[in-house]
Protein backbone atom coordinates (compact mmCIF):
# COMPACT_ATOMS: atom_id res chain seq x y z
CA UNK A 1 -57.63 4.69 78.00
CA UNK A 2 -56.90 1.00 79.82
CA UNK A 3 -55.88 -1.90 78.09
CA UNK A 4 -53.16 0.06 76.00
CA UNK A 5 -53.12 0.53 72.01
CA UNK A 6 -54.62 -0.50 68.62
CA UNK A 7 -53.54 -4.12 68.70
CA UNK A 8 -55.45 -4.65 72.36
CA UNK A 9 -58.40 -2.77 71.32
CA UNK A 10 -58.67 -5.01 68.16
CA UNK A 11 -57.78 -8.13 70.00
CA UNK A 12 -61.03 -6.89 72.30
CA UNK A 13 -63.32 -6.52 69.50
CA UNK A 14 -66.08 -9.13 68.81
CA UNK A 15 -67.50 -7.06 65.29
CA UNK A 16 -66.08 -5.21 62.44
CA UNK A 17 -67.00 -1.63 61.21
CA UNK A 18 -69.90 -3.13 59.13
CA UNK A 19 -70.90 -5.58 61.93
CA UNK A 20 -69.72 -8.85 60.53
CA UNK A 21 -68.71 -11.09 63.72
CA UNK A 22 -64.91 -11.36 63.87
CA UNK A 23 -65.00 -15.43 64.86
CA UNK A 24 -64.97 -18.76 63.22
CA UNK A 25 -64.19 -18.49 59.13
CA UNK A 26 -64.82 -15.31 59.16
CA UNK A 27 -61.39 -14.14 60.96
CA UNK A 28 -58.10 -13.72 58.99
CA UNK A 29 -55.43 -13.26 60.99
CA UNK A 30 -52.49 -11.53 59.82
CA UNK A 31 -48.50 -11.40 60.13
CA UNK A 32 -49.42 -8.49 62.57
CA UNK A 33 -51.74 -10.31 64.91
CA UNK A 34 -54.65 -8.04 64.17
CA UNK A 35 -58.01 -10.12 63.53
CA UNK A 36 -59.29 -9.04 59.98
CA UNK A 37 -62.88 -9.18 59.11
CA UNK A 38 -63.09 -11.74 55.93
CA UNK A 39 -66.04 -10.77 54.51
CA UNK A 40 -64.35 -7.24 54.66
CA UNK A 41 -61.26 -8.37 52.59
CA UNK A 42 -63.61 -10.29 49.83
CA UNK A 43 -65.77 -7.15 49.45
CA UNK A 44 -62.19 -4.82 49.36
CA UNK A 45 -60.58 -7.47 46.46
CA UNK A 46 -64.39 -7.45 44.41
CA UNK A 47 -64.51 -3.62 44.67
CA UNK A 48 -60.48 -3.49 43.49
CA UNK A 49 -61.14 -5.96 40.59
CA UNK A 50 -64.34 -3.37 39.70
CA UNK A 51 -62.43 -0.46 39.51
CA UNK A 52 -59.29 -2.47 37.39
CA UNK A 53 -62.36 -3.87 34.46
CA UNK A 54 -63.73 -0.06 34.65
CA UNK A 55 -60.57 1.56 34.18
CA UNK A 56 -60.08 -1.35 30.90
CA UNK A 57 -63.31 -0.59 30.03
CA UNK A 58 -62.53 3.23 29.61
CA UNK A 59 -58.91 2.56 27.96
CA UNK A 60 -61.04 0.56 24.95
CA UNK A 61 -63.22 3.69 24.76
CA UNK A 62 -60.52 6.18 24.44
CA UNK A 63 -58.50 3.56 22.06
CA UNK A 64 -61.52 2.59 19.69
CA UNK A 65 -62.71 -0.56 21.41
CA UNK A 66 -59.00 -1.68 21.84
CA UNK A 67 -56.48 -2.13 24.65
CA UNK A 68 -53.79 0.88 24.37
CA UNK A 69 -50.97 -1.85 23.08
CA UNK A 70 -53.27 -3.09 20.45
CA UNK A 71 -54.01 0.21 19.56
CA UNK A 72 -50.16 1.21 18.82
CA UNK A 73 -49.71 -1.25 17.05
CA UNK A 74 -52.62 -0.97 14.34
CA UNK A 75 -50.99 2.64 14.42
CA UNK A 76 -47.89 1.50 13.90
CA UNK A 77 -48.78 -0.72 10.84
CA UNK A 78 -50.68 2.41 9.14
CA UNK A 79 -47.58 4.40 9.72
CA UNK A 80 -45.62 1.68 8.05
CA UNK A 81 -47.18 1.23 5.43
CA UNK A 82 -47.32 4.66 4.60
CA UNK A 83 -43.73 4.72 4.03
CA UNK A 84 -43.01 2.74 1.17
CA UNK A 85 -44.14 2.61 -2.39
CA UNK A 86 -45.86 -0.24 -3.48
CA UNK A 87 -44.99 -1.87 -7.08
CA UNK A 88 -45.97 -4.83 -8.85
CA UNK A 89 -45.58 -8.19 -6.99
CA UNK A 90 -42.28 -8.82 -8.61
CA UNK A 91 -40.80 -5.60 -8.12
CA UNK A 92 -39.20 -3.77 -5.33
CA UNK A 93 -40.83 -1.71 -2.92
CA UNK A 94 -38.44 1.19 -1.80
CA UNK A 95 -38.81 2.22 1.68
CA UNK A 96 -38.98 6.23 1.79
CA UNK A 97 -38.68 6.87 5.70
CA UNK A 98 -35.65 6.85 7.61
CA UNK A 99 -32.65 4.48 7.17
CA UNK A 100 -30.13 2.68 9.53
CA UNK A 101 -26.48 3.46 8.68
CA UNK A 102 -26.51 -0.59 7.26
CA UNK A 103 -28.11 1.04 4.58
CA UNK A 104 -31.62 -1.00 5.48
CA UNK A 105 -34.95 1.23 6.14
CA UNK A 106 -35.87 2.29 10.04
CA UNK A 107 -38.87 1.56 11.72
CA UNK A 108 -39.56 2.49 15.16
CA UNK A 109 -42.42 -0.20 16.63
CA UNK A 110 -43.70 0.06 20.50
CA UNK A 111 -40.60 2.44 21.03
CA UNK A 112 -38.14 -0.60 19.45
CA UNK A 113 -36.19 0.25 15.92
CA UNK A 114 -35.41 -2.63 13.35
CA UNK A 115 -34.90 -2.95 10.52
CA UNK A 116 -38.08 -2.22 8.16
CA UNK A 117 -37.68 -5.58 5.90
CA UNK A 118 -37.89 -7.16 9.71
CA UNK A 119 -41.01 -5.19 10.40
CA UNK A 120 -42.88 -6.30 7.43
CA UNK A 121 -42.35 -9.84 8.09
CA UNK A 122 -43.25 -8.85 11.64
CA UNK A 123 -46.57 -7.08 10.64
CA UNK A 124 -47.05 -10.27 8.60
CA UNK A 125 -46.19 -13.23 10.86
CA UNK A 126 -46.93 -11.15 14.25
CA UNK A 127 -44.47 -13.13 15.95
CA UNK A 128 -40.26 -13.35 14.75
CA UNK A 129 -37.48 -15.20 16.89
CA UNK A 130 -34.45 -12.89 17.55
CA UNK A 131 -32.65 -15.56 16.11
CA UNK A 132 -34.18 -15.83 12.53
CA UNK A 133 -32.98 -13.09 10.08
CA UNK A 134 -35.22 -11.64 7.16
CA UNK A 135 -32.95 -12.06 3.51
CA UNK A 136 -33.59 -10.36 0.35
CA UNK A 137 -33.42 -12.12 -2.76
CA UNK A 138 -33.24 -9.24 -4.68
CA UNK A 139 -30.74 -7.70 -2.78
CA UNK A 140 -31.93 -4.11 -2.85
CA UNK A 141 -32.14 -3.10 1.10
CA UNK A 142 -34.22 -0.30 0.55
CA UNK A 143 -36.63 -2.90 -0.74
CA UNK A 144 -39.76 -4.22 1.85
CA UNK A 145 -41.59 -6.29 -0.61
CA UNK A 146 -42.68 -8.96 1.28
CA UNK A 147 -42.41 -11.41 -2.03
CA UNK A 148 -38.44 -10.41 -1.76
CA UNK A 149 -38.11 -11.38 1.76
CA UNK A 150 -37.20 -14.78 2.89
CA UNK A 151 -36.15 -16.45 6.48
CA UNK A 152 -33.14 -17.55 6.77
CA UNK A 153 -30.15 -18.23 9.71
CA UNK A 154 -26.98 -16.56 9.63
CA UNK A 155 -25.63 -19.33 7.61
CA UNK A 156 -28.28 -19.04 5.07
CA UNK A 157 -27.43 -15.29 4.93
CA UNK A 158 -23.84 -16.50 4.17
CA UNK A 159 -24.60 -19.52 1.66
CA UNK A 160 -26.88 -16.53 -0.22
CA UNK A 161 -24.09 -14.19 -0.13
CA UNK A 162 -21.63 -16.61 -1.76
CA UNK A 163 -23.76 -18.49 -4.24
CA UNK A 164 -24.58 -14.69 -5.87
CA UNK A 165 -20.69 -13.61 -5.64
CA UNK A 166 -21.24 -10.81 -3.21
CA UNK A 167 -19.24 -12.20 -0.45
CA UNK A 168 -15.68 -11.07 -0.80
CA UNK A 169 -13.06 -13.25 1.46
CA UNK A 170 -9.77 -11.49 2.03
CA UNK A 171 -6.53 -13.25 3.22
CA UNK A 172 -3.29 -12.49 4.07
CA UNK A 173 -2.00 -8.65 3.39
CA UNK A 174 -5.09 -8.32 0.93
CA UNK A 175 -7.55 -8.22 4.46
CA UNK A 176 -7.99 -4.36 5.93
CA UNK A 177 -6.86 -5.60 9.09
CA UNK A 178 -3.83 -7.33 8.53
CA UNK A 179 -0.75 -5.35 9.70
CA UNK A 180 2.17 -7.32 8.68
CA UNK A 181 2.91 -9.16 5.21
CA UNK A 182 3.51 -12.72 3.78
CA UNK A 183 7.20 -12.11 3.89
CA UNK A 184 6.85 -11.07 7.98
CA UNK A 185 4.98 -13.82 8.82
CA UNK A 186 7.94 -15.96 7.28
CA UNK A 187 10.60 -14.40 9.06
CA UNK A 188 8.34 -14.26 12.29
CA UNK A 189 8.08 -18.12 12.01
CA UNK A 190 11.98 -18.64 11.19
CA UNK A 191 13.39 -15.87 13.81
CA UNK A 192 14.80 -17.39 17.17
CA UNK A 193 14.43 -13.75 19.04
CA UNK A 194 11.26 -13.95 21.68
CA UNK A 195 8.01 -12.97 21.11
CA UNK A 196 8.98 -10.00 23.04
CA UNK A 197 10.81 -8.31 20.49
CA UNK A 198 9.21 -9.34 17.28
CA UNK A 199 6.00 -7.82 18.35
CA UNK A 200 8.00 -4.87 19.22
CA UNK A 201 9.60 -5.19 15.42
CA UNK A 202 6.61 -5.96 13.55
CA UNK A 203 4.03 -3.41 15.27
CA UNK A 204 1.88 -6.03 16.84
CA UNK A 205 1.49 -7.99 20.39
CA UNK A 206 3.50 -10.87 21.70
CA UNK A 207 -0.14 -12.83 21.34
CA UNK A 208 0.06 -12.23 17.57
CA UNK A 209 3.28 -13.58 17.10
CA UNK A 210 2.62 -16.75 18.76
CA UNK A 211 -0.70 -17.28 17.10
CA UNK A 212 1.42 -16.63 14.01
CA UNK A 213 3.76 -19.53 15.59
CA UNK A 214 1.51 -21.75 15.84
CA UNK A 215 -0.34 -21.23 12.88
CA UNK A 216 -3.19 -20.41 14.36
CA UNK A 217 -3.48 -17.37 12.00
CA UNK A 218 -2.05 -16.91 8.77
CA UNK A 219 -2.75 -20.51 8.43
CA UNK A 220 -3.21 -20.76 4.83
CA UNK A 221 0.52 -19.44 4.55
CA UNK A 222 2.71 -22.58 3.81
CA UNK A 223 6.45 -22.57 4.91
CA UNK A 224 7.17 -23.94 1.55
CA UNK A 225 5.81 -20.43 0.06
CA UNK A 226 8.70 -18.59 1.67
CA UNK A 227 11.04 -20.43 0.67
């Protein structure tokens, strides 16, 4: 064979496979140099798109008329709500499935768990910002009554907590992870040796003794209260 190799042979030819001339508007060259037949390429993309609206077509009739993800998720929201008990408006509805160790009900949606309060408002609302927490004002975190739930920020969460006397602030040697007392944080302040060796004294880092120093911690802790 003269002329040498695909790209001569298809630089030679005047006519595609199915005869359509390989000229004017017709020719799409590409990054290769070969001369492609556009009529070709149009017929390729409408047979692709064909076979991409058949296989959709086929997914709604093995999902009940519905795309797969639409599917999951009306059997997701049977499965939830099979998992609860549902009371009067004004009472709580307990979740019976599986819990988080916070105590709140588990709900696995689309292969994501959350919290099942978060879920109802979810299955509710069908859209929820990361950012926006669901509150209970009753509470009860087994509950998923939807007439218990409310939005809220973390600071909301917190103003909640407080104004119904659940939120419990420690200070000082009554928090669980304070490791030195009022007394210590006196003497820390007072002492001339370096950071150095108080933290070796105390059981704590040279960081926590000049946070101490500054006052950046134990801040509530007066220097009139030790003496």
């Amino acid at each position: 064979m003269t002329g040498g190799g695909f790209a001569a042979i298809n630089a030679r030819k005047t006519e595609c496979a199915h005869g359509h001339p390989l000229s004017g508007e017709n020719l799409l060259p590409n990054k290769q140099g070969y001369r492609i037949c556009a009529a070709c390429q149009r017929a390729s993309l409408a047979k692709s798109r064909e076979k991409a609206r058949a296989r959709r077509s086929q997914a709604r009739e093995d999902n009940d008329g519905m795309l797969p993800v639409a599917n999951a998720l009306k059997k997701a929201e049977a499965r939830f709500h099979d998992s609860y008990t549902r009371n009067e408006y004004d009472e709580c509805w307990p979740w019976h499935g599986s819990f988080l160790s916070t105590g709140y009900g588990r709900f696995n949606i689309l292969g994501t768990t959350i919290p099942a309060p978060r879920a109802m408002r979810l299955l509710i609302s069908g859209d929820l910002p990361p950012s926006v927490l669901v509150c209970h004002t009753c509470d009860n975190r087994r509950c998923v009554n939807p007439y218990h739930l409310f939005l809220g920020s973390v600071q909301d969460n917190v103003d909640d907590m407080i104004r119904k006397g659940r939120k419990v602030v420690r200070r000082g040697s009554t928090s669980l992870k304070a490791k030195i007392r009022e007394d210590d944080v006196h003497s820390i302040r007072q002492s001339k040796e370096s950071a150095a060796d108080l933290a070796r004294k105390y059981g704590v880092t040279p960081g926590a003794v000049w946070h101490i120093r500054q006052r950046h911690t134990w801040a509530h802790l007066t220097d009139q209260e030790g003496q």
